[in-house]
Protein backbone atom coordinates (compact mmCIF):
# COMPACT_ATOMS: atom_id res chain seq x y z
CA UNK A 1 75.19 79.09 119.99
CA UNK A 2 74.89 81.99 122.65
CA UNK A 3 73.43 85.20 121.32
CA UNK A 4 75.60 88.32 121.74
CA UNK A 5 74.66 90.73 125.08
CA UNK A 6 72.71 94.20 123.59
CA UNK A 7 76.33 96.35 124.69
CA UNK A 8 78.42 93.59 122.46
CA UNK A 9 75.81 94.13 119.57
CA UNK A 10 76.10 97.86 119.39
CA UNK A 11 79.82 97.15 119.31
CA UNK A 12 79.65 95.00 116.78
CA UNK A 13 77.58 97.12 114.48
CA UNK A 14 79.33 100.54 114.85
CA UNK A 15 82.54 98.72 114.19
CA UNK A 16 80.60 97.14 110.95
CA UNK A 17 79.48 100.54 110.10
CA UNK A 18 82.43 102.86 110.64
CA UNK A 19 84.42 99.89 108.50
CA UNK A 20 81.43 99.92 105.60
CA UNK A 21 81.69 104.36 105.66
CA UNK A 22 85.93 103.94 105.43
CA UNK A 23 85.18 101.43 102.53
CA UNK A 24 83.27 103.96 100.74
CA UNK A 25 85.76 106.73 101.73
CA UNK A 26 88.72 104.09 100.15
CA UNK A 27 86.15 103.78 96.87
CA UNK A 28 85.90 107.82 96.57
CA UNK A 29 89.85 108.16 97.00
CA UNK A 30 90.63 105.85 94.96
CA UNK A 31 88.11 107.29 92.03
CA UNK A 32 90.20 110.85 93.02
CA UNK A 33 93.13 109.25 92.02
CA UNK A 34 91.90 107.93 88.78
CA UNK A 35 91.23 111.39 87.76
CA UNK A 36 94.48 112.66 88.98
CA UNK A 37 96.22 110.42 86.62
CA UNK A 38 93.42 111.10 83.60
CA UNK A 39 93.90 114.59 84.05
CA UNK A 40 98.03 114.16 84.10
CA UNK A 41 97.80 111.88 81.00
CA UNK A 42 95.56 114.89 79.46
CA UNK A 43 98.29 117.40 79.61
CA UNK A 44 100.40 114.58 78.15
CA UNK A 45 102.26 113.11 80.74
CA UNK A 46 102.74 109.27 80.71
CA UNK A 47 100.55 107.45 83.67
CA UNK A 48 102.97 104.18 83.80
CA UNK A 49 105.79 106.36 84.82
CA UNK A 50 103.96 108.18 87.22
CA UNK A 51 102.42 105.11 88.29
CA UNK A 52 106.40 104.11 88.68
CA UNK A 53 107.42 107.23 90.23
CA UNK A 54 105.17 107.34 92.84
CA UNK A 55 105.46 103.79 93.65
CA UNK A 56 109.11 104.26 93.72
CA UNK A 57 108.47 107.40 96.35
CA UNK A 58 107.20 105.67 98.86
CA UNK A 59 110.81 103.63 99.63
CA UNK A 60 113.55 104.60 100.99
CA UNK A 61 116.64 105.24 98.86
CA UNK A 62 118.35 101.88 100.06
CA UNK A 63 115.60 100.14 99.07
CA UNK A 64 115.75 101.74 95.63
CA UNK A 65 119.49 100.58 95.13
CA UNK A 66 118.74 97.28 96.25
CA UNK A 67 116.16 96.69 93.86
CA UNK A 68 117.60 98.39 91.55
CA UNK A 69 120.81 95.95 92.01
CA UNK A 70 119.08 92.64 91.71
CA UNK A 71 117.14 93.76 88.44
CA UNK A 72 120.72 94.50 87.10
CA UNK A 73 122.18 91.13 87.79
CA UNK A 74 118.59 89.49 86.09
CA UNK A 75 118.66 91.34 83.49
CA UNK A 76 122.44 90.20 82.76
CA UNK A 77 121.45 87.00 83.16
CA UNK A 78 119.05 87.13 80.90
CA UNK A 79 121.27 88.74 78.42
CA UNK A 80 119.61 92.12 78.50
CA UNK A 81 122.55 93.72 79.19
CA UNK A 82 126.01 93.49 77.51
CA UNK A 83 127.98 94.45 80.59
CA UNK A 84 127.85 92.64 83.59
CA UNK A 85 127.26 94.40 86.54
CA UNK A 86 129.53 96.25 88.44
CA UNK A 87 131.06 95.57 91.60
CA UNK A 88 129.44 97.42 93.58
CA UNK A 89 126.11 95.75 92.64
CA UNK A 90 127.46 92.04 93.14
CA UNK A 91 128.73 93.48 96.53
CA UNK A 92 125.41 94.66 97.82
CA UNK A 93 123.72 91.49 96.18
CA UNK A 94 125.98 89.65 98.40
CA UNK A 95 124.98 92.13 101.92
CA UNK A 96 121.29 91.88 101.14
CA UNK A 97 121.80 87.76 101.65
């Protein structure tokens, strides 16, 4: 096995380094976070829904409907719902194939 030239070692360590100080910068955010949602849960909102919410933010409204469609016919066909669903949700079931 062939050692690695000096200019490929340097490489190889700042890329080792800069990914080690963005994994401690992902740790810190991530603890920043878990005090946004203490705090939030502290002035008595409920973290699951926020959780939900923000989760939900991130797509776009299409995506929301679509989702939001196939849970509908599931949940029907699990008999979690009395209705079945409505046209409009078997139509875009059908699209999204």
């Amino acid at each position: 096995m062939s050692t690695l030239q000096a200019s490929a070692q340097n490489q190889l360590r700042q890329f080792v380094e800069q990914i080690e100080r963005l994994e401690e910068e992902k740790k810190q955010l991530a603890s920043d976070i878990r005090d946004k949602y203490t705090e939030a849960k502290a002035v008595g909102f409920d973290v699951k829904a926020l959780r939900q919410i923000v989760r939900l933010r991130k797509k776009s409204n299409q995506e929301r409907q679509e989702e939001e469609s196939i849970l509908e016919v599931y949940m029907h066909a699990l008999g979690m719902l009395d209705e079945p669903p409505s046209a409009h949700v078997v139509d875009a079931m059908i699209a999204a194939e």
